[in-house]
Protein backbone atom coordinates (compact mmCIF):
# COMPACT_ATOMS: atom_id res chain seq x y z
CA UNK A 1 0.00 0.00 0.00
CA UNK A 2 1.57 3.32 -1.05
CA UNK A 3 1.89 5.93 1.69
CA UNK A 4 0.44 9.40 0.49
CA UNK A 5 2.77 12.03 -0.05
CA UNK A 6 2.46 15.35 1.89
CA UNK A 7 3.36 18.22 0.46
CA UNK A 8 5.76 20.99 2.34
CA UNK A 9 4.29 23.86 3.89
CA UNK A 10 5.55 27.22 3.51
CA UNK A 11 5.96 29.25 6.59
CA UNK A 12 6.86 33.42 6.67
CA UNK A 13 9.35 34.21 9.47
CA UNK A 14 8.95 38.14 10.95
CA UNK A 15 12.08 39.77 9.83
CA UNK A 16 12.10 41.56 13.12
CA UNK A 17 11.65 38.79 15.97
CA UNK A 18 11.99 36.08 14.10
CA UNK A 19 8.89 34.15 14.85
CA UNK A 20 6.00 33.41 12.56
CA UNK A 21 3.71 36.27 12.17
CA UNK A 22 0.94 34.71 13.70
CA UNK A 23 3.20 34.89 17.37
CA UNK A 24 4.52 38.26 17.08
CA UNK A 25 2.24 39.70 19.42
CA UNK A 26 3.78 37.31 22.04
CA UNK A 27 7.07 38.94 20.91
CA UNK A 28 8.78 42.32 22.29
CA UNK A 29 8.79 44.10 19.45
CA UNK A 30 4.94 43.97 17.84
CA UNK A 31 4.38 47.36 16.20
CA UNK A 32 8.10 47.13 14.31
CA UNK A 33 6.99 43.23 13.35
CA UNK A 34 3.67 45.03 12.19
CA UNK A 35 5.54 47.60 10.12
CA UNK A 36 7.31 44.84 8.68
CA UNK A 37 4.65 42.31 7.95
CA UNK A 38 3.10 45.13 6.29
CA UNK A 39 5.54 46.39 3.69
CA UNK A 40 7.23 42.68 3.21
CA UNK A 41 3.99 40.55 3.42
CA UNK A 42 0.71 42.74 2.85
CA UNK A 43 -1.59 40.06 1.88
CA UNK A 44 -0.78 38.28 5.38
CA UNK A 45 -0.71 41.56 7.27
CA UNK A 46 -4.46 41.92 5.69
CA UNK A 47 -5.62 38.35 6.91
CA UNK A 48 -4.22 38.46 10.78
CA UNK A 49 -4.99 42.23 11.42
CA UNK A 50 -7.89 43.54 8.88
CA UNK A 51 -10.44 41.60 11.44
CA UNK A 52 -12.98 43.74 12.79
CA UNK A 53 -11.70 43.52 16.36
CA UNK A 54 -8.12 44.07 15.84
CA UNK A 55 -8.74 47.17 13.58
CA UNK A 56 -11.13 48.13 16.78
CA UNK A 57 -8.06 48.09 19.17
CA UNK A 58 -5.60 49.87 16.53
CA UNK A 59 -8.26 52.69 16.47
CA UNK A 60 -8.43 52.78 20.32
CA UNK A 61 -5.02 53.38 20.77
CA UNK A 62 -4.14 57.28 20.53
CA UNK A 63 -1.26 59.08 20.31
CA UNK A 64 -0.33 59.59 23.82
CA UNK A 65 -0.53 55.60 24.27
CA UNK A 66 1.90 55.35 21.68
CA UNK A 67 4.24 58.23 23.27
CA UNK A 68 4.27 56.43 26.24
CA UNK A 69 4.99 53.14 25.00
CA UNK A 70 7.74 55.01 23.64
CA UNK A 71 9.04 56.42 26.68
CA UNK A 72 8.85 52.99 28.36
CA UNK A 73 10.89 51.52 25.59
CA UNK A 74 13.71 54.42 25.65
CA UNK A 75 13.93 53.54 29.20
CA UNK A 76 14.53 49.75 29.07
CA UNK A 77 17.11 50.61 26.35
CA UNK A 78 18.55 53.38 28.27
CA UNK A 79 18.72 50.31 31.07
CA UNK A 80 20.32 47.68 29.12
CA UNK A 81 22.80 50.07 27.26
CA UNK A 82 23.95 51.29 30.70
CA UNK A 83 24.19 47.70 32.50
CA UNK A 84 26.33 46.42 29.09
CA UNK A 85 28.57 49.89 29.63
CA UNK A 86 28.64 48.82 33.52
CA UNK A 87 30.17 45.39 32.68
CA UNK A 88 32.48 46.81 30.13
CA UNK A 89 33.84 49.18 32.81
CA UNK A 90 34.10 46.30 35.23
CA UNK A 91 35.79 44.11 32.88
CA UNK A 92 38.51 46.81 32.11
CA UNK A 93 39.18 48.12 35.63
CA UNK A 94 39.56 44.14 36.67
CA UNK A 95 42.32 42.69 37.39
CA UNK A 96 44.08 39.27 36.94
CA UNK A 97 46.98 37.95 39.15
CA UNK A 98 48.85 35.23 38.53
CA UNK A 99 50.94 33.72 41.22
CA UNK A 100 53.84 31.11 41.28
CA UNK A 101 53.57 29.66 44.71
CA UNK A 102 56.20 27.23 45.83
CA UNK A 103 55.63 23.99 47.54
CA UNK A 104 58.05 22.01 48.65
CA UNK A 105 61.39 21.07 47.02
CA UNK A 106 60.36 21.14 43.47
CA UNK A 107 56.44 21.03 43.43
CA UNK A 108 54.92 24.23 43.34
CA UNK A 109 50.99 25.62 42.13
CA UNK A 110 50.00 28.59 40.10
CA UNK A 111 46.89 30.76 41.42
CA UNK A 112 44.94 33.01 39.53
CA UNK A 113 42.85 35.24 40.81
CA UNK A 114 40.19 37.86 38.65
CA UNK A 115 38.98 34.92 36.18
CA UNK A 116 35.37 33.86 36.57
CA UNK A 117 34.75 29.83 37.55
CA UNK A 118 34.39 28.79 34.10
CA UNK A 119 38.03 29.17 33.37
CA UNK A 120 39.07 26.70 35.69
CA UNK A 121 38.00 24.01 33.18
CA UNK A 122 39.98 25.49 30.55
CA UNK A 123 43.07 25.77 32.43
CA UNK A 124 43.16 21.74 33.39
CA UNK A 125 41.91 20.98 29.26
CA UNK A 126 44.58 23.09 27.96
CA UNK A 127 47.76 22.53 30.65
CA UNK A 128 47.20 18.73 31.33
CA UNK A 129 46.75 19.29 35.03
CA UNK A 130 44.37 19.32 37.86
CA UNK A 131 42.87 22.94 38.27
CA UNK A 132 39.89 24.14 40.70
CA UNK A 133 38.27 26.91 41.89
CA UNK A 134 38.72 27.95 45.97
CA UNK A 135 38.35 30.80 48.20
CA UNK A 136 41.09 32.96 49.09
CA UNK A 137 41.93 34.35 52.49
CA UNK A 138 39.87 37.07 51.53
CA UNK A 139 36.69 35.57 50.75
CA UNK A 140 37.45 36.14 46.92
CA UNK A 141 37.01 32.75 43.90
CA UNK A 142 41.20 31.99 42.90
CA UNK A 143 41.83 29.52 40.76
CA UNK A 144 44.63 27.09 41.89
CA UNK A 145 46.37 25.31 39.14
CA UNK A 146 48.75 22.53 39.62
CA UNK A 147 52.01 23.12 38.23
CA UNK A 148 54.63 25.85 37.60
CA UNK A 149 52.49 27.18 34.51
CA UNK A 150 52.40 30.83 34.94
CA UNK A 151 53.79 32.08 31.97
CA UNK A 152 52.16 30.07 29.87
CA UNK A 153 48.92 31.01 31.02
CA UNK A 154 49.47 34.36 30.79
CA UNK A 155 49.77 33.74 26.77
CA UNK A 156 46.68 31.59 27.34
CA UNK A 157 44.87 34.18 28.94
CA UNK A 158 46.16 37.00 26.43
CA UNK A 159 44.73 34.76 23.76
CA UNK A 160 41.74 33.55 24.89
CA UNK A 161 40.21 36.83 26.38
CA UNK A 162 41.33 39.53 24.17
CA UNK A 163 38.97 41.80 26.49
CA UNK A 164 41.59 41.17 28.81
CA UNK A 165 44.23 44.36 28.63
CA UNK A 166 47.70 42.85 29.09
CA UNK A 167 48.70 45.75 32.02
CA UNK A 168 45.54 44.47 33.96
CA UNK A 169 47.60 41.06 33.78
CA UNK A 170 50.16 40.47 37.14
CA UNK A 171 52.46 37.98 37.17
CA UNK A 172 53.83 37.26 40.87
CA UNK A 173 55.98 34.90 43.12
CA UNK A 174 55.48 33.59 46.44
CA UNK A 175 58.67 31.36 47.80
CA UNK A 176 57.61 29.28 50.82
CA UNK A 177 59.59 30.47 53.72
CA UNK A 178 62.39 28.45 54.98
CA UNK A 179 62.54 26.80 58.46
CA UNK A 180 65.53 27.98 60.28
């Protein structure tokens, strides 16, 4: 028995939000997805908005509700540019301190300190050695890497954070104090 063969459906995407037209009022962004829909795709804008209700609600809303949808938008980008400008300060003002710490005889660990947790990972994948993330005297994360590998991950960190200005980099060395 031969199966019967569907055929593919076409679907519009919003060029704005990137959902199908249909959801765009679920979206942020409805009156630029309605701009959009209507010079890309009149015929559809036509079928989901020409209804009698919907042009009901377009006619209710005046002027001023538009201003102030406006003025609540400016604000929540006003918000989000200033938190992304907040975290770019932070990131530049930060700064990363690597320390040699010996051990005893030979053995000896490198700490960073001013890298977020996920580095950690990185550090053990890329050096071949156990790495983890621990509290310093202060209270602060440090990652503690096994191993005299502190220049090397200062390349590593130069290259894998290029956010990273090399003078916020500090490269340090702790000897263990000897018993007299």
């Amino acid at each position: 028995m031969a199966t019967p063969v569907s055929t593919a459906k076409q679907v519009i995407y919003c060029g704005i939000c990137s959902l199908p037209p249909e959801y765009c009022e679920f979206g942020p962004t409805l009156d630029k997805c309605k701009k959009w829909l209507q010079e890309k795709h009149p015929e559809m804008f036509d079928k989901l908005y020409s209804e009698p209700e919907m042009s009901e609600q377009l006619a209710k809303t005046s002027l001023e509700d538009q201003k102030q949808g406006n003025d609540v938008e400016d604000k929540k980008k006003a918000k989000e540019a200033a938190k992304i400008e907040r975290e770019l300060q932070k990131k530049m003002a930060s700064k990363v301190i690597i320390t040699r710490i010996a051990r005893n005889k030979r053995k000896c660990v490198t700490n960073v300190y001013g890298l977020e947790n996920f580095a950690a990972k990185s550090f053990a994948t890329k050096f071949a050695c156990g790495s983890s993330v621990v509290k310093n005297n202060q209270g602060n994360d440090e990652i503690v890497v096994q191993g005299d590998v502190s220049e090397d991950l200062f390349e590593f960190i130069l290259e894998t954070w290029p956010d990273v200005p090399e003078d916020n980099i500090e490269l340090t060395e702790e000897k263990k104090p000897k018993k007299g």
